[in-house]
C-alpha atoms as a PDB file:
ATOM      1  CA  UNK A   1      52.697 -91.490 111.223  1.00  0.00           C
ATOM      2  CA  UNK A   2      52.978 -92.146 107.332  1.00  0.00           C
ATOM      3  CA  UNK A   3      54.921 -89.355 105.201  1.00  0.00           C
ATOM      4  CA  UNK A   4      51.875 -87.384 103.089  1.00  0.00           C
ATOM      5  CA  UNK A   5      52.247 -89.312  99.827  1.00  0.00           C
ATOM      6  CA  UNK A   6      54.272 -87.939  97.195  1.00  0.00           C
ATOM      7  CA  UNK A   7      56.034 -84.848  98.726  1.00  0.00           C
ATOM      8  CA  UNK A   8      59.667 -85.578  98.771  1.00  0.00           C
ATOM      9  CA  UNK A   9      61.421 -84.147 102.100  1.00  0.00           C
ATOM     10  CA  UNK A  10      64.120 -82.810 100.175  1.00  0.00           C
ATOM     11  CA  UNK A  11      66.025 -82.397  97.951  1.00  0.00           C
ATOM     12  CA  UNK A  12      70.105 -83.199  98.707  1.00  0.00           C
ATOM     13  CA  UNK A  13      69.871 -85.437 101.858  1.00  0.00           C
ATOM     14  CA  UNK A  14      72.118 -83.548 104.797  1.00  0.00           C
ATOM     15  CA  UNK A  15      71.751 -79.912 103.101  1.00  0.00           C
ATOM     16  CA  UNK A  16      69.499 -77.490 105.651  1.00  0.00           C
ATOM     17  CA  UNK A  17      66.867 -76.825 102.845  1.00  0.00           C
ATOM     18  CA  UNK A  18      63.914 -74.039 103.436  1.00  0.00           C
ATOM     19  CA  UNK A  19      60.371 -73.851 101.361  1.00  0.00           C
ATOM     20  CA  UNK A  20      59.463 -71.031  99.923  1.00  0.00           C
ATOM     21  CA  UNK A  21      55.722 -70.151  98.796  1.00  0.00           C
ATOM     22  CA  UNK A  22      53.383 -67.537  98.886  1.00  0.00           C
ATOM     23  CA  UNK A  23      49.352 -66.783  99.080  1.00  0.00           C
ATOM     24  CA  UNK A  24      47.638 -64.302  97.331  1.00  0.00           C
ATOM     25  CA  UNK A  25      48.729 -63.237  94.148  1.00  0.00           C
ATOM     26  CA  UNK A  26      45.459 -63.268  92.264  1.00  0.00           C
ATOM     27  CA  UNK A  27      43.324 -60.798  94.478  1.00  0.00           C
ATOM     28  CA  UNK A  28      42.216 -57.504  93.974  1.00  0.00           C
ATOM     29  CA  UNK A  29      42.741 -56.526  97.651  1.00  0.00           C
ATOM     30  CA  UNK A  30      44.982 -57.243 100.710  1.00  0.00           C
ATOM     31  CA  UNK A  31      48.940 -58.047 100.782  1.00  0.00           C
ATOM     32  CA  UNK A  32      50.437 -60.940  99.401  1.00  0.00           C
ATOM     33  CA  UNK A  33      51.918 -63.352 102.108  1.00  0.00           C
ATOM     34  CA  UNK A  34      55.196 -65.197 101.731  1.00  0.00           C
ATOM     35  CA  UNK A  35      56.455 -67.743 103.611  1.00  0.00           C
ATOM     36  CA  UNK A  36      59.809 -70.086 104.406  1.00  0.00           C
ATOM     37  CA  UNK A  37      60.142 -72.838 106.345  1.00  0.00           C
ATOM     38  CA  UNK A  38      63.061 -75.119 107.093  1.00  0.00           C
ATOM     39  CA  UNK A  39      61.539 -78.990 108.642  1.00  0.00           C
ATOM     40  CA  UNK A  40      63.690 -81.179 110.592  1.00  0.00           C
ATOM     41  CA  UNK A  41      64.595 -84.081 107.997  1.00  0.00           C
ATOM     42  CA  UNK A  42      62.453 -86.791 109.588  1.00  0.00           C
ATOM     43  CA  UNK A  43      59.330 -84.512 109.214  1.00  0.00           C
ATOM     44  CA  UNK A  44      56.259 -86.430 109.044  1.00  0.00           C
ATOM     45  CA  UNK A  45      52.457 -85.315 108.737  1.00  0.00           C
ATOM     46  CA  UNK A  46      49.374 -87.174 107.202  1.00  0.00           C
ATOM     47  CA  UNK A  47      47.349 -83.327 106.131  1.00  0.00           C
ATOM     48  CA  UNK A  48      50.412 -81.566 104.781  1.00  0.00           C
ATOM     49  CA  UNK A  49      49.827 -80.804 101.306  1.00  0.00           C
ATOM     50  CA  UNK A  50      49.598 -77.949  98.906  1.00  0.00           C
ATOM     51  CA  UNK A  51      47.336 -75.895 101.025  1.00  0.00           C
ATOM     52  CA  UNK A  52      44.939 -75.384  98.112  1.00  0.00           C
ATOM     53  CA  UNK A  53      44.614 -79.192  98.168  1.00  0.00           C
ATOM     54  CA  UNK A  54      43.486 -78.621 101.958  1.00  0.00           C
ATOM     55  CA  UNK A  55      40.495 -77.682 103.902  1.00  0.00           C
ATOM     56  CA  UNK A  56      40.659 -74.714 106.156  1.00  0.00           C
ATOM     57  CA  UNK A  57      40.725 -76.804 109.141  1.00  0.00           C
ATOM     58  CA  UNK A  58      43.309 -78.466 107.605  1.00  0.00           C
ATOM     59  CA  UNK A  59      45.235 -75.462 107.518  1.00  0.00           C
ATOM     60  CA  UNK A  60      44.973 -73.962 110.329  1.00  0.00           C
ATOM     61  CA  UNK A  61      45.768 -77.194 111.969  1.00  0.00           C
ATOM     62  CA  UNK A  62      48.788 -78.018 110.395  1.00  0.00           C
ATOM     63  CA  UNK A  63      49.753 -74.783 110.863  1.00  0.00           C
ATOM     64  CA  UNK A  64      50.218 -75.102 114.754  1.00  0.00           C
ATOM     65  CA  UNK A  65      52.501 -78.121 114.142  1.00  0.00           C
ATOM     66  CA  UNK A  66      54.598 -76.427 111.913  1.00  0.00           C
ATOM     67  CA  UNK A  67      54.912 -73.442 113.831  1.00  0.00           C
ATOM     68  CA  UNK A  68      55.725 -76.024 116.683  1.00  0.00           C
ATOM     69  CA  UNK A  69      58.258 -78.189 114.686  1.00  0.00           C
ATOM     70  CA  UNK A  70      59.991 -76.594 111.977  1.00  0.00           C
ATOM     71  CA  UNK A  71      63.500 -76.016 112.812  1.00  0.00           C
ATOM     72  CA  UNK A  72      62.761 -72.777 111.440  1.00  0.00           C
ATOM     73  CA  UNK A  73      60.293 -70.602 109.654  1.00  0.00           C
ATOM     74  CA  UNK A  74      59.249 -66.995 108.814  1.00  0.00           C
ATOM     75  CA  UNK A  75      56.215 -65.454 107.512  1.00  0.00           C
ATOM     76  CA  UNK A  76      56.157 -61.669 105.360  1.00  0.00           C
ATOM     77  CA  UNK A  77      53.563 -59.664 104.107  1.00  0.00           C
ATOM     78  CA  UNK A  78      54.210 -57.571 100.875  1.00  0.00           C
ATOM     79  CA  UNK A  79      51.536 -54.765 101.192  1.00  0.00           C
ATOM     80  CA  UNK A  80      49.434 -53.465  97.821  1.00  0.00           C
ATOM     81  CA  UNK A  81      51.297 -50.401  97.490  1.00  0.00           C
ATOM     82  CA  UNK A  82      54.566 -51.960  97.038  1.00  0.00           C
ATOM     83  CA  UNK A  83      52.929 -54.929  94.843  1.00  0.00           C
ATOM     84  CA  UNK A  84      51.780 -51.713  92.674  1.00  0.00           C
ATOM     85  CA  UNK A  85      55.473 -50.514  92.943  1.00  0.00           C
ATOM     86  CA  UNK A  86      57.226 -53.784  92.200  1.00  0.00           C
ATOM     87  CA  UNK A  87      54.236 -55.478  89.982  1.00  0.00           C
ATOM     88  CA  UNK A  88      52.912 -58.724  91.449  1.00  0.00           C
ATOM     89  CA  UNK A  89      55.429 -61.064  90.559  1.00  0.00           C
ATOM     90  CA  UNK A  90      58.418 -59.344  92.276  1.00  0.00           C
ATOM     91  CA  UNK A  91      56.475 -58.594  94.670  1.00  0.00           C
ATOM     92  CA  UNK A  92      56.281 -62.141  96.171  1.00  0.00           C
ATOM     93  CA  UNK A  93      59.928 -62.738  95.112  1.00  0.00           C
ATOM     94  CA  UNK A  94      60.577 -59.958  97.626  1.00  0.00           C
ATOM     95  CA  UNK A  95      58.263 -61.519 100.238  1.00  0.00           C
ATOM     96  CA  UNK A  96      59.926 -64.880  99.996  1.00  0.00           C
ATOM     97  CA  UNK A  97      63.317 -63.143  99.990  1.00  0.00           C
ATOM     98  CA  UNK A  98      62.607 -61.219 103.010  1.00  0.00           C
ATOM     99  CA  UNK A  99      60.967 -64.335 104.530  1.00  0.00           C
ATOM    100  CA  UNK A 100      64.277 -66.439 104.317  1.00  0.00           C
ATOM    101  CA  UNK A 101      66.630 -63.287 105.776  1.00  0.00           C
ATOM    102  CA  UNK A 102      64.005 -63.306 108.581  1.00  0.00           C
ATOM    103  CA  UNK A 103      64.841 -67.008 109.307  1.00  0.00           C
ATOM    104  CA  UNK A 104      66.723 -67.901 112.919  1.00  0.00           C
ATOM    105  CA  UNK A 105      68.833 -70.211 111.261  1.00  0.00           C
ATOM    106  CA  UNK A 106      70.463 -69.341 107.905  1.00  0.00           C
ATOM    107  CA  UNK A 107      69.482 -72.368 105.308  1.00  0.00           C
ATOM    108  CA  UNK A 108      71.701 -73.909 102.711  1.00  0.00           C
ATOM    109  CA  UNK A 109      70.006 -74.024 100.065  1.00  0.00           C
ATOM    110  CA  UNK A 110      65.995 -72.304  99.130  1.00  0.00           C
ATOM    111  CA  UNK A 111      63.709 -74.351  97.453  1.00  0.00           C
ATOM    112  CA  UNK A 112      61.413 -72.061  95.676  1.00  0.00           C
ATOM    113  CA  UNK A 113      57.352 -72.810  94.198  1.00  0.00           C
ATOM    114  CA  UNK A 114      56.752 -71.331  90.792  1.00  0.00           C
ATOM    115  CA  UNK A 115      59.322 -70.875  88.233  1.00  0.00           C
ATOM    116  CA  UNK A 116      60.652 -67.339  89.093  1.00  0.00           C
ATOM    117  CA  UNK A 117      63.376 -66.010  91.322  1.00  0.00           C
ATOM    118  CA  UNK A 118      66.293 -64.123  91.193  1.00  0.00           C
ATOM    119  CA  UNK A 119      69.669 -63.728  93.621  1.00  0.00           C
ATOM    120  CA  UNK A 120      69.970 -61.878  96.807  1.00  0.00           C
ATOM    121  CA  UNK A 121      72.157 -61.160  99.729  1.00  0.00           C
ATOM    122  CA  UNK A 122      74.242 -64.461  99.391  1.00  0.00           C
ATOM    123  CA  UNK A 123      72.287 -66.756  97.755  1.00  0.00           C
ATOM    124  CA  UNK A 124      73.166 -66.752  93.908  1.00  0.00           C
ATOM    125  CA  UNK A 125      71.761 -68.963  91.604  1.00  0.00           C
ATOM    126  CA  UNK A 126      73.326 -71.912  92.839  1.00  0.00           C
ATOM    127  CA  UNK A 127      71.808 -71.646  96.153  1.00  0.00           C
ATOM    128  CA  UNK A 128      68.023 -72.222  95.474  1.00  0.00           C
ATOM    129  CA  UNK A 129      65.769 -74.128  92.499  1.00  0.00           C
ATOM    130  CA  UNK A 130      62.572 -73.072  91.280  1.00  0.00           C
ATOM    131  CA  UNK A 131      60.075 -75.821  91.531  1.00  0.00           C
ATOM    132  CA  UNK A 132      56.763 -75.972  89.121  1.00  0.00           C
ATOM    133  CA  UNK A 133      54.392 -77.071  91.381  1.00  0.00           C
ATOM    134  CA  UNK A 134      56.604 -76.886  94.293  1.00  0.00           C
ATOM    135  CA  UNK A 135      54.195 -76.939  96.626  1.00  0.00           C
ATOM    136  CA  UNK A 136      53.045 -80.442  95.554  1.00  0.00           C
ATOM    137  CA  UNK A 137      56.470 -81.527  95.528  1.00  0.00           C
ATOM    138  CA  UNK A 138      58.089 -80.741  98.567  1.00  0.00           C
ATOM    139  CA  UNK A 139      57.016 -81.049 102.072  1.00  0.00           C
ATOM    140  CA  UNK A 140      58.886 -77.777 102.949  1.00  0.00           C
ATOM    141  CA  UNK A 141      56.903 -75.814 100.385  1.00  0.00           C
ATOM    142  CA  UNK A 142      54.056 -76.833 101.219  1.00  0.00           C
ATOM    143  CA  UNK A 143      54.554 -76.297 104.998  1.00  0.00           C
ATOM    144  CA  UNK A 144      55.312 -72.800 103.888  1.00  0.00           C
ATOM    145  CA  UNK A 145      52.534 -72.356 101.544  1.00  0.00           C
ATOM    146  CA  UNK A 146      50.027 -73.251 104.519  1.00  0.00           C
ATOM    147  CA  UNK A 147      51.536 -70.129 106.573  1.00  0.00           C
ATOM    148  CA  UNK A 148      51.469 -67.677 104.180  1.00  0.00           C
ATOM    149  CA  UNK A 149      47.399 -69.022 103.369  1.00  0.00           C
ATOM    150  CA  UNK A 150      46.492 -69.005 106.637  1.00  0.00           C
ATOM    151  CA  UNK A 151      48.773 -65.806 107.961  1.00  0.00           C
ATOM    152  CA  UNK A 152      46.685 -63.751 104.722  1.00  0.00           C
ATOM    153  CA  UNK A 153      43.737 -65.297 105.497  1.00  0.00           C
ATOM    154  CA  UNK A 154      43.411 -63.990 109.022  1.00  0.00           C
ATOM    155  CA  UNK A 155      44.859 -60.778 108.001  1.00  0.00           C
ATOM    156  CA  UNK A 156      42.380 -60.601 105.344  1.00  0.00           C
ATOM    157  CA  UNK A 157      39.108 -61.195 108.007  1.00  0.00           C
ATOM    158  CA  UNK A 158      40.857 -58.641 109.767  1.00  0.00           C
ATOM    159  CA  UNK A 159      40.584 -56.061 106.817  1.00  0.00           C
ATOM    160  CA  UNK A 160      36.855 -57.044 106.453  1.00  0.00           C
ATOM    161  CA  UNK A 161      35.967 -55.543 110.002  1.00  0.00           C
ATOM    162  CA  UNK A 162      38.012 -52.578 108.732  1.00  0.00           C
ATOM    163  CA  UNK A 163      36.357 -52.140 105.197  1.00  0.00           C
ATOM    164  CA  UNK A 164      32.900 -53.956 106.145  1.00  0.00           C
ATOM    165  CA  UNK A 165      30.620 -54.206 102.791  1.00  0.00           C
ATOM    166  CA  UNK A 166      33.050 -56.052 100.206  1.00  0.00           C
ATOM    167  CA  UNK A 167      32.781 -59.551 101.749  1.00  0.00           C
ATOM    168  CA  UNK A 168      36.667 -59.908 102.339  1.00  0.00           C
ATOM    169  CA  UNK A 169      35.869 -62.459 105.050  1.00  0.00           C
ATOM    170  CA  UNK A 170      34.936 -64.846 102.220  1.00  0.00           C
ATOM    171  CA  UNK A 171      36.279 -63.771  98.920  1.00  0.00           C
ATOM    172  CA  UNK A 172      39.822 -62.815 100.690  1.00  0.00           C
ATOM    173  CA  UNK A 173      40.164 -59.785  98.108  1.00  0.00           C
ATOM    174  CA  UNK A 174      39.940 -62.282  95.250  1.00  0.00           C
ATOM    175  CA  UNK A 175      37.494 -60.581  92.387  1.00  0.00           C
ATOM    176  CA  UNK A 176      34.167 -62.336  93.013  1.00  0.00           C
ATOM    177  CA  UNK A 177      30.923 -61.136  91.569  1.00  0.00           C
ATOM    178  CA  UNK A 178      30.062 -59.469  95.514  1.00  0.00           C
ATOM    179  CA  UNK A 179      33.579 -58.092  95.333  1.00  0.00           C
ATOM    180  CA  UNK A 180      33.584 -56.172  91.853  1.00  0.00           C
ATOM    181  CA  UNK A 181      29.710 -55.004  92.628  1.00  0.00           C
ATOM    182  CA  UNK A 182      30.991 -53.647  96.148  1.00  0.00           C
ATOM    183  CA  UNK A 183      33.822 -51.686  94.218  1.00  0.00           C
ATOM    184  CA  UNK A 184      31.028 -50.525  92.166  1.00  0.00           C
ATOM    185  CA  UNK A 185      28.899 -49.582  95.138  1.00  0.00           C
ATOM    186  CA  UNK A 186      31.783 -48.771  97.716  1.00  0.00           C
ATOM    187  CA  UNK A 187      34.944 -47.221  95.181  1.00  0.00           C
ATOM    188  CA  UNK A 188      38.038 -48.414  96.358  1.00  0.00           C
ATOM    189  CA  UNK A 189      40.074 -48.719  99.516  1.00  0.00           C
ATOM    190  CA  UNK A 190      43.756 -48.023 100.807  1.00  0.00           C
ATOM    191  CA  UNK A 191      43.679 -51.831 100.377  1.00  0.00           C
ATOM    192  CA  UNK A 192      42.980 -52.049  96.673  1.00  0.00           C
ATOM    193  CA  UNK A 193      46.336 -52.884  94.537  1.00  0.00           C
ATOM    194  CA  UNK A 194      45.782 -49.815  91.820  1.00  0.00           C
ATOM    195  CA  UNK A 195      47.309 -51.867  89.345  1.00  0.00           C
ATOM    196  CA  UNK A 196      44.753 -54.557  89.460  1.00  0.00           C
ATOM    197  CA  UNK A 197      41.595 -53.401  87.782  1.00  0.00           C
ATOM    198  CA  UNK A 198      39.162 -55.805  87.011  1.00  0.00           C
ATOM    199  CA  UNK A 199      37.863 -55.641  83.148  1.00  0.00           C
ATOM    200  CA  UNK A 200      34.242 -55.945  84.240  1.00  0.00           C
ATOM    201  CA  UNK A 201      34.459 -52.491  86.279  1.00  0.00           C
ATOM    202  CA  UNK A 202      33.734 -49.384  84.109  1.00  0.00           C
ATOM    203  CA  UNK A 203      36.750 -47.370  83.185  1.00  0.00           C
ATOM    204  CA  UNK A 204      35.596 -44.209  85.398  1.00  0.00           C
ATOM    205  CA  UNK A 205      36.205 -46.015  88.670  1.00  0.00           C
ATOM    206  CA  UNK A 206      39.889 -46.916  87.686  1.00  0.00           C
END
């Protein structure tokens, strides 16, 4: 089975490297979902990709062989109170950090998706690399950017039977025209991050 073209396996041959990535950043609603995953070297799979790149069947597909193969992986959920607390950003860096100290087997080295990061219990700044793109790059980002999509997904069609009326089951919290009218209609839920207000609401629903 040919190696998905492009994404490199690692990135220092014999080093036990894990992929970090998260989903859901950009959404009004819901907890952002980080992920790390540490592959077997001779990992090989035709879908895996950056999971935007992929179709949900995709996804959820690949995400049974990862779960399956991966020498290791772990999957965190930063809820919207603490992304209010931390801001977004740090948020996922906390998700991905908490992701990697959840691991059964303690990796090397962290190879991280976006360019921001910062040093925790044991691993300084020579122990991981920001990637631009990461996802793209290396097959252990990706693997982990497909479980953190697919974990918030299903957590977010979960949320929709709980707050039925603002279409979370296929917006995923992101700020859609039927999202920002059901905020409108609806007000806001335990689910909302407060420090994401979308510029089209009025100013008396913040």
């Amino acid at each position: 089975m040919p190696h998905t073209p492009n994404l490199l396996p690692f990135l220092q041959e014999g080093r036990l490297e894990a992929g970090c990535d998260e989903a859901g950043r950009g959404p009004l609603a819901g907890p952002v979902y980080a992920a790390a995953v540490i592959l077997p070297p001779d990992f090989r799979h035709p879908l895996l990709n950056d999971s935007k790149q992929m179709s949900e069947k995709a996804r959820n597909e690949l995400r049974e062989v990862i779960e399956r193969e991966a020498v290791a992986w772990k999957v965190e959920a930063v809820q919207a109170e603490e992304i209010d607390r931390l801001n977004i950003l740090w948020a996922s860096v906390t998700g991905m950090q908490r992701a990697v100290l959840g691991l059964s087997v303690k990796p090397d080295f962290l190879l991280i998706d976006g360019n921001k990061f910062r040093p925790f219990d044991g691993y300084g700044r020579d122990a991981y690399k920001t990637v631009i793109h990461g996802d793209a790059t290396y097959a252990s980002i990706a693997a982990a950017s497909v479980l953190a999509k697919t974990y918030r997904d299903e957590r977010m069609r979960e949320l929709a039977q709980q707050y039925p009326g603002y279409g979370w089951e296929r917006n995923m919290g992101y700020p859609t025209p039927e999202h920002i009218e059901a905020i409108r209609r609806l007000g806001y839920t335990p689910e909302h991050r407060k420090s994401f207000h979308p510029a089209a609401l009025e100013p008396s629903l913040f």
